[in-house]
N, C-alpha and C. Protein backbone atom coordinates (compact mmCIF):
# COMPACT_ATOMS: atom_id res chain seq x y z
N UNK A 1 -3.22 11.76 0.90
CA UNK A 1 -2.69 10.86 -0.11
C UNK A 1 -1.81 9.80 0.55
N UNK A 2 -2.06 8.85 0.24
CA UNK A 2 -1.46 7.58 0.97
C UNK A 2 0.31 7.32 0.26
N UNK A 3 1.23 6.87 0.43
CA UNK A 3 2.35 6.64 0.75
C UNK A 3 3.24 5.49 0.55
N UNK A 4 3.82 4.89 -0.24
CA UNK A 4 4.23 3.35 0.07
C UNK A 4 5.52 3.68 0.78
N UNK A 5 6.03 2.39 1.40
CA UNK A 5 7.26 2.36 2.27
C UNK A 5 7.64 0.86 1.58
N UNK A 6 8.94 0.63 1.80
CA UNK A 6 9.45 -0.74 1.21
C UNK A 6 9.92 -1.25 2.89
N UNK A 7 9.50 -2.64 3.35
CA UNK A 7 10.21 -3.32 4.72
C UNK A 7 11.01 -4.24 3.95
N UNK A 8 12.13 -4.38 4.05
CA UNK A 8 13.19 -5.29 3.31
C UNK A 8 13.70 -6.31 4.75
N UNK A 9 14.15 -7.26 4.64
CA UNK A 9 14.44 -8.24 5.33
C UNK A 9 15.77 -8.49 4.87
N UNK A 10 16.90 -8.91 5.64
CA UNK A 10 18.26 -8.79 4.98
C UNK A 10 18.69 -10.55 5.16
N UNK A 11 19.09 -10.39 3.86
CA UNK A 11 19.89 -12.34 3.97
C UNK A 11 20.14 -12.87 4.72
N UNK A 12 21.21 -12.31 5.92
CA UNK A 12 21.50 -12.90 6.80
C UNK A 12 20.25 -13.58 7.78
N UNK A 13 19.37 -12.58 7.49
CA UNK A 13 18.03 -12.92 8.94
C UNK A 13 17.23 -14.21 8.50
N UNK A 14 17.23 -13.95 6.68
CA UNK A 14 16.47 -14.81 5.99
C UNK A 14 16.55 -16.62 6.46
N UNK A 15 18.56 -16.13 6.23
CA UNK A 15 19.03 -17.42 6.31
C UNK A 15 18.99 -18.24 7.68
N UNK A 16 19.12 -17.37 8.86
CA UNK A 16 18.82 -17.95 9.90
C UNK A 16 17.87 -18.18 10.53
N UNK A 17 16.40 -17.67 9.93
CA UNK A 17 15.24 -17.61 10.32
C UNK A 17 14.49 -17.73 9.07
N UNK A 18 14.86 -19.32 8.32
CA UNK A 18 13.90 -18.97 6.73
C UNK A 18 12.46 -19.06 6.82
N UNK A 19 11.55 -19.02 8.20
CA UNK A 19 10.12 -18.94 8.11
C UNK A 19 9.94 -17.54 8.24
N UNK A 20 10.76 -16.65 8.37
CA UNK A 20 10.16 -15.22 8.75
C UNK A 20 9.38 -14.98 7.11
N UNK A 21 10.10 -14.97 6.48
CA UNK A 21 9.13 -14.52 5.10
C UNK A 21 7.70 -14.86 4.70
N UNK A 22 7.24 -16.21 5.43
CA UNK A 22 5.86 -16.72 5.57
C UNK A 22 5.17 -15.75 6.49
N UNK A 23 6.15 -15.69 7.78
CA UNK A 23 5.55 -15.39 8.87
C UNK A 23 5.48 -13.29 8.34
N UNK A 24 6.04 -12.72 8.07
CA UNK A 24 5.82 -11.57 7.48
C UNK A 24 4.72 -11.14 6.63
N UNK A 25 4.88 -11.80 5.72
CA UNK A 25 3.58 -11.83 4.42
C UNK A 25 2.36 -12.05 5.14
N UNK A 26 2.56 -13.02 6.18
CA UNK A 26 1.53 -13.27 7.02
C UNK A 26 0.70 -11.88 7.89
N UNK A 27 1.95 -11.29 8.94
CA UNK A 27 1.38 -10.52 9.52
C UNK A 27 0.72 -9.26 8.65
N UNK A 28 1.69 -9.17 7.58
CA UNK A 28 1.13 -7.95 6.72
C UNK A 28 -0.25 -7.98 6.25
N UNK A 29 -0.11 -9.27 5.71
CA UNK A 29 -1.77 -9.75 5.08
C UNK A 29 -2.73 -9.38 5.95
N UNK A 30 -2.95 -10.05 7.68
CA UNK A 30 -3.50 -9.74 8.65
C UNK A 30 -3.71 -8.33 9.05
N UNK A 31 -2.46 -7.36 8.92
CA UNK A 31 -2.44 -6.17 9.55
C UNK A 31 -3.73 -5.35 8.64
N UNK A 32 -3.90 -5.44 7.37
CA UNK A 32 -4.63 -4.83 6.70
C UNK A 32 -6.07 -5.43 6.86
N UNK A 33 -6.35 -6.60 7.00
CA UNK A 33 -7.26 -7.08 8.26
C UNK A 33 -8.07 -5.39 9.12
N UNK A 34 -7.16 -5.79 9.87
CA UNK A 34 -7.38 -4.61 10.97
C UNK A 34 -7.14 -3.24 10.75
N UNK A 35 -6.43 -2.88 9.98
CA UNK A 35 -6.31 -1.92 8.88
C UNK A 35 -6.46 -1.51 7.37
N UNK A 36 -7.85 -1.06 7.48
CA UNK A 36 -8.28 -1.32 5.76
C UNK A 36 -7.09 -0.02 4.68
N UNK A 37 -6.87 0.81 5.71
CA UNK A 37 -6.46 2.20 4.67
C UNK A 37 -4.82 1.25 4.08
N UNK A 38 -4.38 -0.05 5.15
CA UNK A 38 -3.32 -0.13 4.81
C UNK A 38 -3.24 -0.83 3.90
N UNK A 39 -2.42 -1.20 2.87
CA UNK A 39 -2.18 -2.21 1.43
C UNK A 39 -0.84 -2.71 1.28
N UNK A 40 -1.06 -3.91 0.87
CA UNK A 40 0.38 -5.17 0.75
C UNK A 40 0.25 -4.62 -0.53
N UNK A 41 1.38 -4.29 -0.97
CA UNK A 41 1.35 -4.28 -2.75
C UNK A 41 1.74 -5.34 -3.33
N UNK A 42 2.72 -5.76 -3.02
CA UNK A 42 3.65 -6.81 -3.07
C UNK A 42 4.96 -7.34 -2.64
N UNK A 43 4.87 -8.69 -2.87
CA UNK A 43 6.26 -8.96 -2.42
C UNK A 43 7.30 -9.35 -2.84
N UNK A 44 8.64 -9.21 -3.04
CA UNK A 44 9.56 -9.94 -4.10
C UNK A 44 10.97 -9.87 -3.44
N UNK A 45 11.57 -10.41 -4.04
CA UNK A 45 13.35 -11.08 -3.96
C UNK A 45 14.01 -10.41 -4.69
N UNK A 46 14.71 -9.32 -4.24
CA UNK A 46 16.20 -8.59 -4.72
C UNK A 46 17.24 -9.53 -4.84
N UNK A 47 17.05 -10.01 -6.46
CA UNK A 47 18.30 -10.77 -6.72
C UNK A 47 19.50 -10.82 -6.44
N UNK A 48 19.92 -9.49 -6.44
CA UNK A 48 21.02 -8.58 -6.41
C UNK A 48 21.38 -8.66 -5.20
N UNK A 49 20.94 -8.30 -4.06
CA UNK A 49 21.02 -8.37 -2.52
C UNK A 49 20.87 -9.59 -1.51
N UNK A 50 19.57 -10.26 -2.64
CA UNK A 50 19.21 -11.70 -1.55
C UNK A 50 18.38 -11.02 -0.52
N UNK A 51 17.57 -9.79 -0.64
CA UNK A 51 17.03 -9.20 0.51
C UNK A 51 15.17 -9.71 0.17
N UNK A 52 14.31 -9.60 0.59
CA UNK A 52 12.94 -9.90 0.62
C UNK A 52 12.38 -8.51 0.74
N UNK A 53 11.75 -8.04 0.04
CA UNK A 53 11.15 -6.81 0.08
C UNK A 53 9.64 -6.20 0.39
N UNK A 54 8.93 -6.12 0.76
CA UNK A 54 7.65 -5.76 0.82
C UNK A 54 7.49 -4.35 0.77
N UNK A 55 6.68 -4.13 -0.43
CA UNK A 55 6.35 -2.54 -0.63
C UNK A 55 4.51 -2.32 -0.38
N UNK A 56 4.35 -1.67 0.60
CA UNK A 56 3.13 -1.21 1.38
C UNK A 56 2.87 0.53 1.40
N UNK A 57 1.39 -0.04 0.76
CA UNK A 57 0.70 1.29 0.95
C UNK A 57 0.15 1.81 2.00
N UNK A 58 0.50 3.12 2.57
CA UNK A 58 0.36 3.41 3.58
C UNK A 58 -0.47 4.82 4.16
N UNK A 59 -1.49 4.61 5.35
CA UNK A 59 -2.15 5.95 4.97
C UNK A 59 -0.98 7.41 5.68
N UNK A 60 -1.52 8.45 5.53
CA UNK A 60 -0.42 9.65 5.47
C UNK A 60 0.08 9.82 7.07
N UNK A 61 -1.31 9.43 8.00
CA UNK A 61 -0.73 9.38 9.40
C UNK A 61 -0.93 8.43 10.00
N UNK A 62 -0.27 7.06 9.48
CA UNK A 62 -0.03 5.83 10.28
C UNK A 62 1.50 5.96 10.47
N UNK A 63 1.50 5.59 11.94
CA UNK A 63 3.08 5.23 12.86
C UNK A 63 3.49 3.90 12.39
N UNK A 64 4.50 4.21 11.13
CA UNK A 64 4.91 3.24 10.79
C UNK A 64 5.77 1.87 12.03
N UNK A 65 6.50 2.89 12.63
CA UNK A 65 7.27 2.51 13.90
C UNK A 65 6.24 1.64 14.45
N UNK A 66 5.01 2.07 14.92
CA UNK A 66 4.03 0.86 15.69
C UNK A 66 3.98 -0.26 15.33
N UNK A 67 3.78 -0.31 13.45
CA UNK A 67 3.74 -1.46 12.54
C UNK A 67 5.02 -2.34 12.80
N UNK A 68 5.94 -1.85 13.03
CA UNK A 68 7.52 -2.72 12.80
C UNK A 68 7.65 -2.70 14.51
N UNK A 69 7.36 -2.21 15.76
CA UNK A 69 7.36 -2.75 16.70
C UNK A 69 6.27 -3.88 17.23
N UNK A 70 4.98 -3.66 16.34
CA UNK A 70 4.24 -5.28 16.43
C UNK A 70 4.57 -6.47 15.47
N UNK A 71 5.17 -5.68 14.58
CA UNK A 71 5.83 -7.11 13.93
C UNK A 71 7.14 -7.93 14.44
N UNK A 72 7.68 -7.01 15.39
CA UNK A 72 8.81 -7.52 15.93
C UNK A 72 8.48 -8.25 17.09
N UNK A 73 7.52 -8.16 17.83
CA UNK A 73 6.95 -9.23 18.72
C UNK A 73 6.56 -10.70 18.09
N UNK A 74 6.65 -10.54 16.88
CA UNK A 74 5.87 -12.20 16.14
C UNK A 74 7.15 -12.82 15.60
N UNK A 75 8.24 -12.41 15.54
CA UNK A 75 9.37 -12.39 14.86
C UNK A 75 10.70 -12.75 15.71
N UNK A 76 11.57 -13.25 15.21
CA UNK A 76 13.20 -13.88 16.05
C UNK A 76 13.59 -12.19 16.28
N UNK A 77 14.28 -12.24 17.42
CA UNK A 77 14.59 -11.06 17.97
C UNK A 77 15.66 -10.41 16.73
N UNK A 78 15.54 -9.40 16.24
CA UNK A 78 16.15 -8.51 14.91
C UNK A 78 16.11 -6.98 15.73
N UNK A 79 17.01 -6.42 14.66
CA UNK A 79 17.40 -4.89 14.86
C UNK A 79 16.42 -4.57 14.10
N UNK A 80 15.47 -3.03 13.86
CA UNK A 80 14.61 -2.77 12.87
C UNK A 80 15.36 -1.45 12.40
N UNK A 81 15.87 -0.87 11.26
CA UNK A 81 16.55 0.31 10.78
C UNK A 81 15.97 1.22 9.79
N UNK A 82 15.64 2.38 9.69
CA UNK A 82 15.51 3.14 8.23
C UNK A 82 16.43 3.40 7.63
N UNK A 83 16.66 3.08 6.84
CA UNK A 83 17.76 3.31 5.43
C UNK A 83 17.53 4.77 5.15
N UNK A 84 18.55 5.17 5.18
CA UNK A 84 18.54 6.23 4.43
C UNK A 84 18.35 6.18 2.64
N UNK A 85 17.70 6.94 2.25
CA UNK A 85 17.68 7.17 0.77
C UNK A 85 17.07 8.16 0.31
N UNK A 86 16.97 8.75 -0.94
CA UNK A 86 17.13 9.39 -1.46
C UNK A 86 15.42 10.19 -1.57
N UNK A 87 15.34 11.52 -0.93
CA UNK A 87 14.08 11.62 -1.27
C UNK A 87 12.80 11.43 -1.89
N UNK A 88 12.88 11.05 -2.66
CA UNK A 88 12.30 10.84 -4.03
C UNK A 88 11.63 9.30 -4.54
N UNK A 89 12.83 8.80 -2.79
CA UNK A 89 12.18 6.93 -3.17
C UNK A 89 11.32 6.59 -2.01
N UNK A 90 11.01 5.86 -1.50
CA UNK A 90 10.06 5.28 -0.69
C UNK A 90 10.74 5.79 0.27
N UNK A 91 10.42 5.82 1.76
CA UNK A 91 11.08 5.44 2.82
C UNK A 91 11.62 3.33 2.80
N UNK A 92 12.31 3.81 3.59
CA UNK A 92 12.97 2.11 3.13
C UNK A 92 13.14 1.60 4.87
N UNK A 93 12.66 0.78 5.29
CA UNK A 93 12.90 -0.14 7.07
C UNK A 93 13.50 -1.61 6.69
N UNK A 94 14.64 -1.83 7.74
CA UNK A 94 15.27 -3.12 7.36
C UNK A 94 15.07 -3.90 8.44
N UNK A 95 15.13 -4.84 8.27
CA UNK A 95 14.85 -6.06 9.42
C UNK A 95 16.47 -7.06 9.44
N UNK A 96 17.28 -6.74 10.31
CA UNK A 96 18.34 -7.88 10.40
C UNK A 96 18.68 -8.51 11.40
N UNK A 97 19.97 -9.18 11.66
CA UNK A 97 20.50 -9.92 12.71
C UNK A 97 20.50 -8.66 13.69
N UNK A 98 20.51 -9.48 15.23
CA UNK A 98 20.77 -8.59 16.39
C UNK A 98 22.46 -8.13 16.30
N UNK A 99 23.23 -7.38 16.46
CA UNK A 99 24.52 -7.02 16.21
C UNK A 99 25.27 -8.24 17.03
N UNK A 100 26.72 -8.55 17.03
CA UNK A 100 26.65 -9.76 17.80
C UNK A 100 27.22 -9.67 19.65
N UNK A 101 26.97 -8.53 19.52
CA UNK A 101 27.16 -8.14 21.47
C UNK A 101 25.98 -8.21 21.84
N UNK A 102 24.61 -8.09 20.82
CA UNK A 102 23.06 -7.43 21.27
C UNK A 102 22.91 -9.01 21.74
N UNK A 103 23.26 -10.05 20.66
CA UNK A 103 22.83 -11.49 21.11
C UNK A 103 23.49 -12.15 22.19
N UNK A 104 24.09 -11.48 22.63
CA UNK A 104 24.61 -12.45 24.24
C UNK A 104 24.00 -11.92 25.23
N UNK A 105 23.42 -12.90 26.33
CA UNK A 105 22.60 -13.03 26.73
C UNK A 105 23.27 -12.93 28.33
């Protein structure tokens, strides 16, 4: 039985990188391309947060981790995180700013 997961994108990243949301929708669209079991459900804007959300169907033994370490190659260098939450809800992965010691170079 397949699985959805929510990838949320956080304001801050939005704001400093406002093509990632093209460029996301993008890779997702593509990834299912190459992965038929996988599914974009949709995508939308947490008013409330200002966060970008994508909720994806997922098959039972895909490495989600693989998915969010090839998307992070197409993408401005970001932290990738699982949220903790509540059994019962999706798994939840966030995409944000690098912390600000990670960005000095």
């Amino acid at each position: 039985m397949n699985q959805e997961i929510e990838l949320r994108v956080s304001y801050r990243y939005t704001q400093e990188h406002p093509w990632v949301i093209q460029g996301i929708t993008g890779f997702l669209s593509a990834y299912f391309m190459a992965k038929p079991d996988f599914r974009l459900q949709r995508h939308k804007e947490d008013l409330a947060t200002g966060m970008h959300v994508w909720v994806c169907e997922t098959p039972p033994n895909m490495n989600v981790l693989f998915l969010l370490r090839r998307l992070q190659t197409d993408i401005p260098p970001c932290h990738v995180s699982q949220v903790p939450t509540d059994p019962e809800l999706p798994p939840q992965y966030l995409i944000d700013c690098l912390p600000p010691e990670s960005s000095t170079a």
